[in-house]
N, C-alpha and C. Protein backbone atom coordinates (compact mmCIF):
# COMPACT_ATOMS: atom_id res chain seq x y z
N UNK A 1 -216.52 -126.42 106.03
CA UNK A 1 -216.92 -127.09 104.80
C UNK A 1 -215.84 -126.97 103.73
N UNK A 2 -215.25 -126.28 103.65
CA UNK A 2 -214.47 -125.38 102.93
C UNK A 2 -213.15 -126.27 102.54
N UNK A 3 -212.93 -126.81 104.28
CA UNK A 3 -211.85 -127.98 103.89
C UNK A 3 -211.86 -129.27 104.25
N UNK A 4 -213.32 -129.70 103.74
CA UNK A 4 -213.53 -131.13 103.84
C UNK A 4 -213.48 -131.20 101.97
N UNK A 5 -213.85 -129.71 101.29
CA UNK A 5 -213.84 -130.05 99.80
C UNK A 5 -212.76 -129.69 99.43
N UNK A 6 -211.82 -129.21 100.08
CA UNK A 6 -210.45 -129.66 99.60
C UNK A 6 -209.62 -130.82 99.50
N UNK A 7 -209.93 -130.99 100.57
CA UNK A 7 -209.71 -133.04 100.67
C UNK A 7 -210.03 -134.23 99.88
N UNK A 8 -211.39 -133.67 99.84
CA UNK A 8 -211.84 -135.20 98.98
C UNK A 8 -211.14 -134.37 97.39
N UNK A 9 -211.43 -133.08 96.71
CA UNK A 9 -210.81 -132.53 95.49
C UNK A 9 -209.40 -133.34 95.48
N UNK A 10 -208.44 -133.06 96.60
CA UNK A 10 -207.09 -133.25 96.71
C UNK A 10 -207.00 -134.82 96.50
N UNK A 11 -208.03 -135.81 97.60
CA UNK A 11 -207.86 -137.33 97.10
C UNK A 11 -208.28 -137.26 95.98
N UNK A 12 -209.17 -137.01 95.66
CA UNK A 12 -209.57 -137.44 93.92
C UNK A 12 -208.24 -137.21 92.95
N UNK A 13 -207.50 -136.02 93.08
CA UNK A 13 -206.72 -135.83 91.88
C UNK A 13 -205.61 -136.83 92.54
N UNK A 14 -205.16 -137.41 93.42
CA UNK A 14 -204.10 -138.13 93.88
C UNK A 14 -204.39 -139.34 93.68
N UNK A 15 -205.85 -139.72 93.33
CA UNK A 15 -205.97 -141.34 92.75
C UNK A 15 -205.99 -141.18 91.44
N UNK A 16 -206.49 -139.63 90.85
CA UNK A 16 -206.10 -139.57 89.46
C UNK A 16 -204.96 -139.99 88.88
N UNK A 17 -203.94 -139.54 89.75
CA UNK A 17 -202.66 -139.23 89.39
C UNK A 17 -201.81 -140.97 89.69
N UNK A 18 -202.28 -141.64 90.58
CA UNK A 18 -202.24 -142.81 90.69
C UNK A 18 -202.70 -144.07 89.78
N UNK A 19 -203.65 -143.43 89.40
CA UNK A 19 -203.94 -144.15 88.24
C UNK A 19 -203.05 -144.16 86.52
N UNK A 20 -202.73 -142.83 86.59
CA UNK A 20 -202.08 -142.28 85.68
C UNK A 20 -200.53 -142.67 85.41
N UNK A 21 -200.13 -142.80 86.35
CA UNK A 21 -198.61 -143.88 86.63
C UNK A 21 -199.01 -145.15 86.37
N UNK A 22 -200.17 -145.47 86.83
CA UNK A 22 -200.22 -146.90 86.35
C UNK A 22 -200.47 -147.73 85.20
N UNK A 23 -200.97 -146.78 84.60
CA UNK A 23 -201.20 -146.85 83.01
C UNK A 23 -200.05 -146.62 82.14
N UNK A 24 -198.86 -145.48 82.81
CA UNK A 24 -197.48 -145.46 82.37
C UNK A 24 -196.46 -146.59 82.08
N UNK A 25 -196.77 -146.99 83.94
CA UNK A 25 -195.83 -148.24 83.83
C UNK A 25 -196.58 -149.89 83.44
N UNK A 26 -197.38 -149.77 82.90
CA UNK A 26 -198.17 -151.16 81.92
C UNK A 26 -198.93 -150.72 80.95
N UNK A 27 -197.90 -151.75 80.17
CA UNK A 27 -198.64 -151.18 78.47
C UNK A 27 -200.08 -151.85 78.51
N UNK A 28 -200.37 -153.03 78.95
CA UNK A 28 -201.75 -153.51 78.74
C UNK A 28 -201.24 -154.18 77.35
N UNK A 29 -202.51 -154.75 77.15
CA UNK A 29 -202.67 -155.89 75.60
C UNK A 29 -202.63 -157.32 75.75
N UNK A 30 -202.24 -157.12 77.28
CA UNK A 30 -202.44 -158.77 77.57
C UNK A 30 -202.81 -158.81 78.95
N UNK A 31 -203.19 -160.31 79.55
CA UNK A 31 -204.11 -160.63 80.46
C UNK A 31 -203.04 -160.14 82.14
N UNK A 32 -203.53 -159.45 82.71
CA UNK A 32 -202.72 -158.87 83.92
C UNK A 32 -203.76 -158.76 85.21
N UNK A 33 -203.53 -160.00 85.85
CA UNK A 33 -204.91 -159.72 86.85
C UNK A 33 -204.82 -158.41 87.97
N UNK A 34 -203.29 -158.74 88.50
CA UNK A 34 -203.31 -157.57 89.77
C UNK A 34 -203.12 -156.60 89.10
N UNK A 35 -203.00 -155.90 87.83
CA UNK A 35 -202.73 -154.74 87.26
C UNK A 35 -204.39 -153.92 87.38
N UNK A 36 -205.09 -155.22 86.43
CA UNK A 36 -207.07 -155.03 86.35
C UNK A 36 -208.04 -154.53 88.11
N UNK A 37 -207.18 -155.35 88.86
CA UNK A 37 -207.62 -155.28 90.26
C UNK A 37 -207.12 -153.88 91.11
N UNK A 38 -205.95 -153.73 90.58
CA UNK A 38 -205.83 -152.17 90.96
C UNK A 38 -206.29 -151.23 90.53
N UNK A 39 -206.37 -151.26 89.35
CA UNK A 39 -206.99 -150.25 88.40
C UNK A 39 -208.47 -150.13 88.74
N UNK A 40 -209.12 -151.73 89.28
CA UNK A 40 -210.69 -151.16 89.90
C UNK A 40 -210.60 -150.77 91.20
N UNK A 41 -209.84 -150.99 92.00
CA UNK A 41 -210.14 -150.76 93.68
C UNK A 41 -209.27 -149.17 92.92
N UNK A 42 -208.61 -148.35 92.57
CA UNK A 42 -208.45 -147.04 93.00
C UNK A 42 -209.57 -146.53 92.01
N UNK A 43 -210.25 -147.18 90.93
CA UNK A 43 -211.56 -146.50 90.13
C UNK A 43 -212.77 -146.15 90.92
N UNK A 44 -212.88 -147.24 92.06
CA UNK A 44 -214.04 -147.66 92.62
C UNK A 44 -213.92 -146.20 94.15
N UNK A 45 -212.65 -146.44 94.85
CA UNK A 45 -212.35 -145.15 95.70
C UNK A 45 -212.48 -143.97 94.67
N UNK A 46 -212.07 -143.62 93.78
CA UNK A 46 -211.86 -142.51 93.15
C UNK A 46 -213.36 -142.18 92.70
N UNK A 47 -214.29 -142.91 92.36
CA UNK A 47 -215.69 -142.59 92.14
C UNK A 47 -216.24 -142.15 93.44
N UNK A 48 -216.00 -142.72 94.69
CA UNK A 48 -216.42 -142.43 95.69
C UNK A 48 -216.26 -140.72 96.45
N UNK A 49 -214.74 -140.26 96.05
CA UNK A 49 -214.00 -139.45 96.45
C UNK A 49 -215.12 -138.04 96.64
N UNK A 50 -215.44 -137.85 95.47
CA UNK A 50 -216.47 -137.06 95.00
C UNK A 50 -217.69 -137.12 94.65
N UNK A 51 -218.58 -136.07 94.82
CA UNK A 51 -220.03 -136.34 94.75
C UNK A 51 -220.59 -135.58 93.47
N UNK A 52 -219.77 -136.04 92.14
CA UNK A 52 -220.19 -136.00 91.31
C UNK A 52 -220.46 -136.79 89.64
N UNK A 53 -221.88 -137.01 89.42
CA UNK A 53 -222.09 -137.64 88.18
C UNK A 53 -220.92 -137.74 87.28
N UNK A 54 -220.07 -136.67 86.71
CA UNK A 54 -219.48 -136.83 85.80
C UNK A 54 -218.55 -137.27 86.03
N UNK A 55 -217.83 -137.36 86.69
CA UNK A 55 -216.61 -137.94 87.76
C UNK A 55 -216.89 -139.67 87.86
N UNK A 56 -217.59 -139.82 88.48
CA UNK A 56 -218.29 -141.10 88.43
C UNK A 56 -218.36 -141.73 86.94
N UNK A 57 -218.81 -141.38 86.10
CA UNK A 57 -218.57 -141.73 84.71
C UNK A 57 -217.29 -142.12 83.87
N UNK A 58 -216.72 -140.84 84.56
CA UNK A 58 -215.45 -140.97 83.40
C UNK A 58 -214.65 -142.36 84.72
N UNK A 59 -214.94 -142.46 85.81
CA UNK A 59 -214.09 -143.99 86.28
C UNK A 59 -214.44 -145.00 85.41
N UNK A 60 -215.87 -145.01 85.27
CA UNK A 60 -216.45 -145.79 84.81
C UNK A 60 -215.58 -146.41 83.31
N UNK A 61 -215.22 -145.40 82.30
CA UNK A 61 -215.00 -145.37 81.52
C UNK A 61 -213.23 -146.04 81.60
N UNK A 62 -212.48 -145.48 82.56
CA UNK A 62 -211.36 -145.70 82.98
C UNK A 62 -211.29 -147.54 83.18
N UNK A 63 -212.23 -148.35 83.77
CA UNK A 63 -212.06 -148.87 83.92
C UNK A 63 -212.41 -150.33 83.57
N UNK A 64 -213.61 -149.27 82.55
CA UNK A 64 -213.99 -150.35 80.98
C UNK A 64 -212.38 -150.42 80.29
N UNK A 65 -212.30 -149.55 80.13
CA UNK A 65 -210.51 -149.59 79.17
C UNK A 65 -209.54 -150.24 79.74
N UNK A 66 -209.38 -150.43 81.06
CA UNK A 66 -208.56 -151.18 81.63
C UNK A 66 -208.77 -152.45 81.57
N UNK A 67 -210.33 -153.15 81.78
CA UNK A 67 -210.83 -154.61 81.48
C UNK A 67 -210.40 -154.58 79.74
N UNK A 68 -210.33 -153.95 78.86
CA UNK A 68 -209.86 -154.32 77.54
C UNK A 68 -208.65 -154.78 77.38
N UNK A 69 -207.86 -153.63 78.53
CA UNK A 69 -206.03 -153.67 78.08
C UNK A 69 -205.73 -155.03 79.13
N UNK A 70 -206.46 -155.17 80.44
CA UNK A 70 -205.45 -155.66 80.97
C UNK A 70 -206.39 -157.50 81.08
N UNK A 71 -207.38 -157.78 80.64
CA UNK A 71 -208.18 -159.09 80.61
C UNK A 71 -208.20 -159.57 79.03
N UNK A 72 -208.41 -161.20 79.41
CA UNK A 72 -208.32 -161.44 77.98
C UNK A 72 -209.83 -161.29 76.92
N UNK A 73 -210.68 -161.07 77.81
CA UNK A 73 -211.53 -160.34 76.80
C UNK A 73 -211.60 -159.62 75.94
N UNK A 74 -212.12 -159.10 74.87
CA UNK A 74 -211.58 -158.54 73.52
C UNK A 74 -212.12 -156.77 74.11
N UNK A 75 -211.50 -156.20 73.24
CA UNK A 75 -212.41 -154.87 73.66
C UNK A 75 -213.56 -154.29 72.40
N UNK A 76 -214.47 -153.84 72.90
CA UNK A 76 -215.98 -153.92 72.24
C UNK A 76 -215.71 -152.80 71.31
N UNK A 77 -216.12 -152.78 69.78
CA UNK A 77 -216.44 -151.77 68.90
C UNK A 77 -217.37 -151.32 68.49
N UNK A 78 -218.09 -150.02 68.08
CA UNK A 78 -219.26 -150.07 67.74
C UNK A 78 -218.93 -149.62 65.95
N UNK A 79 -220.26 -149.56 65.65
CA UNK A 79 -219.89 -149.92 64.52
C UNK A 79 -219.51 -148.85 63.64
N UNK A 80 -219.37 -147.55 63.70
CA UNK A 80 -218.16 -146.50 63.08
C UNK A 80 -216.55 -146.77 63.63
N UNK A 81 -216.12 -147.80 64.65
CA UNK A 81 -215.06 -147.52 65.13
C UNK A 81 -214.30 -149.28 64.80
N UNK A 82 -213.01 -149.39 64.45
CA UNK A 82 -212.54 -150.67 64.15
C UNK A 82 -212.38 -150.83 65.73
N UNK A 83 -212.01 -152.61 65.90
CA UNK A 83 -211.56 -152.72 67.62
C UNK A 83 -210.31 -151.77 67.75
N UNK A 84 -210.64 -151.34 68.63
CA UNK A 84 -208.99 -150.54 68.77
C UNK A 84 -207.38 -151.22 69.73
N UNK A 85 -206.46 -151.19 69.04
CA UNK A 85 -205.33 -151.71 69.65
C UNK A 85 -205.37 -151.37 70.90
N UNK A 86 -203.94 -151.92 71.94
CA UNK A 86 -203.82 -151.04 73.15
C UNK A 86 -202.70 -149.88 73.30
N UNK A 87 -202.53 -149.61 72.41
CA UNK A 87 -201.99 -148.55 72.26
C UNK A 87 -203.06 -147.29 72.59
N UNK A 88 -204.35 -147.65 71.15
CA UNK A 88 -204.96 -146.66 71.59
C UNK A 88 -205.99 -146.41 72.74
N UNK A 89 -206.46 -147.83 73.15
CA UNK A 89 -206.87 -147.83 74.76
C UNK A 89 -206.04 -147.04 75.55
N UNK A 90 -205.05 -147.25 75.70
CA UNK A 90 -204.48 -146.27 76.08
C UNK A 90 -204.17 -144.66 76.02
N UNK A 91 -204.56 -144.33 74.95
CA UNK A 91 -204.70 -142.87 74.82
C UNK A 91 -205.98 -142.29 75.25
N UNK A 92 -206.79 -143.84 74.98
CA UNK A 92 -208.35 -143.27 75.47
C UNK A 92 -208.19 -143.00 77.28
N UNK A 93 -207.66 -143.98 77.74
CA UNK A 93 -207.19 -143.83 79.08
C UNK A 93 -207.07 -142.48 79.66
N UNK A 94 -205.42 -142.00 78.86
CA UNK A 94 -205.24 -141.01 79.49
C UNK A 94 -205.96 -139.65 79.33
N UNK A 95 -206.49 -139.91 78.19
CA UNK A 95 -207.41 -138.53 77.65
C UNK A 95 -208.40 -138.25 78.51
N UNK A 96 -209.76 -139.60 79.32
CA UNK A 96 -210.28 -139.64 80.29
C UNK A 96 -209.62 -139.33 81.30
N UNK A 97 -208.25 -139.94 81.88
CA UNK A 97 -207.92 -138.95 83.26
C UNK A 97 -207.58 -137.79 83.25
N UNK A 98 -207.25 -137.09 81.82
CA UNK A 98 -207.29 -135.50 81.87
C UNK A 98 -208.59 -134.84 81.63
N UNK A 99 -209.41 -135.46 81.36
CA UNK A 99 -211.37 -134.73 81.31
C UNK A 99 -211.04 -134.89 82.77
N UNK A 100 -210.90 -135.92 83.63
CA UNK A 100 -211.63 -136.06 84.97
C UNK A 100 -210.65 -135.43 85.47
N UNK A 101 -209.50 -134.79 85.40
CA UNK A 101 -208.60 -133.88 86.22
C UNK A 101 -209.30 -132.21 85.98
N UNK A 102 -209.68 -132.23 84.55
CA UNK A 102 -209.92 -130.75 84.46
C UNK A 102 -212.20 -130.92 85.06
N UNK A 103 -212.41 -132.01 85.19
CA UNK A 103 -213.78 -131.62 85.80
C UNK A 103 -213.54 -131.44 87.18
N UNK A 104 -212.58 -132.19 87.67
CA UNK A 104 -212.20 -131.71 89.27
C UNK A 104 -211.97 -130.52 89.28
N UNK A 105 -211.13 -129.50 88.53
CA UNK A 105 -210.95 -128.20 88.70
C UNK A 105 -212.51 -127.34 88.43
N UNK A 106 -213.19 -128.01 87.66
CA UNK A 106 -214.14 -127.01 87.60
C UNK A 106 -215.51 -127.27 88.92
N UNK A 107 -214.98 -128.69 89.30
CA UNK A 107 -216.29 -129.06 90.38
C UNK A 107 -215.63 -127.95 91.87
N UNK A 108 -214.62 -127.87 91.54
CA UNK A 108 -213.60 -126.82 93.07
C UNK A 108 -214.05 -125.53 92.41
N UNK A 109 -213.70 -125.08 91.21
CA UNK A 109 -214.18 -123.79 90.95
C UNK A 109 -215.30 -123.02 91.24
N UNK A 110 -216.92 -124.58 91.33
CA UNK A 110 -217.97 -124.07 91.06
C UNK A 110 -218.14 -124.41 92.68
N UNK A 111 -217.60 -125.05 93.86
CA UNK A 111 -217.68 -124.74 95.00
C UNK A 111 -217.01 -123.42 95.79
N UNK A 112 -216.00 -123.37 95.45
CA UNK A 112 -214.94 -121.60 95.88
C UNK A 112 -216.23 -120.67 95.04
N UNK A 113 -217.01 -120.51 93.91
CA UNK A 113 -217.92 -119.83 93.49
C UNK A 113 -219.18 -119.32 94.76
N UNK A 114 -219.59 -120.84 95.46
CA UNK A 114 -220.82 -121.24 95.90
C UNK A 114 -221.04 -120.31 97.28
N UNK A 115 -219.25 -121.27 97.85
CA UNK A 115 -219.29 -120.03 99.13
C UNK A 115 -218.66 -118.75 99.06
N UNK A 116 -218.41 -118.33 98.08
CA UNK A 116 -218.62 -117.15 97.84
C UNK A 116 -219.49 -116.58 98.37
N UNK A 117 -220.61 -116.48 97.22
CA UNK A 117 -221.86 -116.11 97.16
C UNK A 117 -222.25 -116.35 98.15
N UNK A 118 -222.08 -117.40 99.47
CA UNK A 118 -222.62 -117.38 100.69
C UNK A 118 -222.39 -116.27 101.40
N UNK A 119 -221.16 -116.25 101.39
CA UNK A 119 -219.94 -115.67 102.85
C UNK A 119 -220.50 -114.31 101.98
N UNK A 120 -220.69 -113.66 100.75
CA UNK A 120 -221.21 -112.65 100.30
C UNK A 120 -222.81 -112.31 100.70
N UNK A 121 -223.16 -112.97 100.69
CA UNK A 121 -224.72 -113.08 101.13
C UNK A 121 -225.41 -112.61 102.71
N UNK A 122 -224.53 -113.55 103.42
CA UNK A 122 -223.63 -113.18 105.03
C UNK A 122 -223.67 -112.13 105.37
N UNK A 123 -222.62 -111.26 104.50
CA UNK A 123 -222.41 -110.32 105.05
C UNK A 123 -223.04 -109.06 104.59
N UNK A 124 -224.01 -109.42 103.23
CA UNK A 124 -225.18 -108.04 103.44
C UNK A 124 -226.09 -108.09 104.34
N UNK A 125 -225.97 -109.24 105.33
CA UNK A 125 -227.59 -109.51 105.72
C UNK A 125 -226.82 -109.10 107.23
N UNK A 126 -225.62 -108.59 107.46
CA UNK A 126 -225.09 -108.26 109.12
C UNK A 126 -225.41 -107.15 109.09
């Protein structure tokens, strides 16, 4: 078990990190179809990667911001916030792939925790 959750941990941060170049090399602010289409097919694997809610969210979020930067649709404000440029879509970007890099460390932390406590458990009961 041990290293099937290293794997999917390891893909997840490698589409993170894929994503994260890709947001480097395109500024966004204007209409970019295969830029939008990549950005959902590695959001859509990268939600998959892992079996967790919050993870799943923050793609989610990744890839609302990408339909802003990279379609000609406007991007949505609510009403404490002006529309925001793509500049700062972009910061929102990367700020979300560093939440979802540091929830991957803590979703691995709280599994290396789990079997712990197993393989500990185990071995009072031999």
């Amino acid at each position: 078990m041990a290293e099937r959750t290293d794997r999917d941990i390891a893909e997840a941060r490698k589409l993170q990190q894929q994503l994260k170049a890709l947001f480097q090399s395109h500024q966004g602010g204007r209409p970019d179809a295969g830029t939008l289409l990549r950005v959902r097919a590695l959001c859509a694997i990268a939600s998959r990667s892992v079996s967790d809610t919050d993870l799943k969210a923050k793609m989610g979020q990744v890839e609302s911001y990408a339909g802003a930067l990279f379609s000609a649709r406007k991007p949505q404000r609510t009403a404490r916030q002006p529309v925001p440029g793509a500049d700062s879509l972009r910061r929102q970007v990367f700020a979300t792939l560093d939440a979802f890099d540091t929830r991957l460390q803590d979703v691995a932390a709280l599994r290396q925790a789990a079997s712990a406590a197993v393989q500990s458990e185990a071995g009072e009961r031999s």
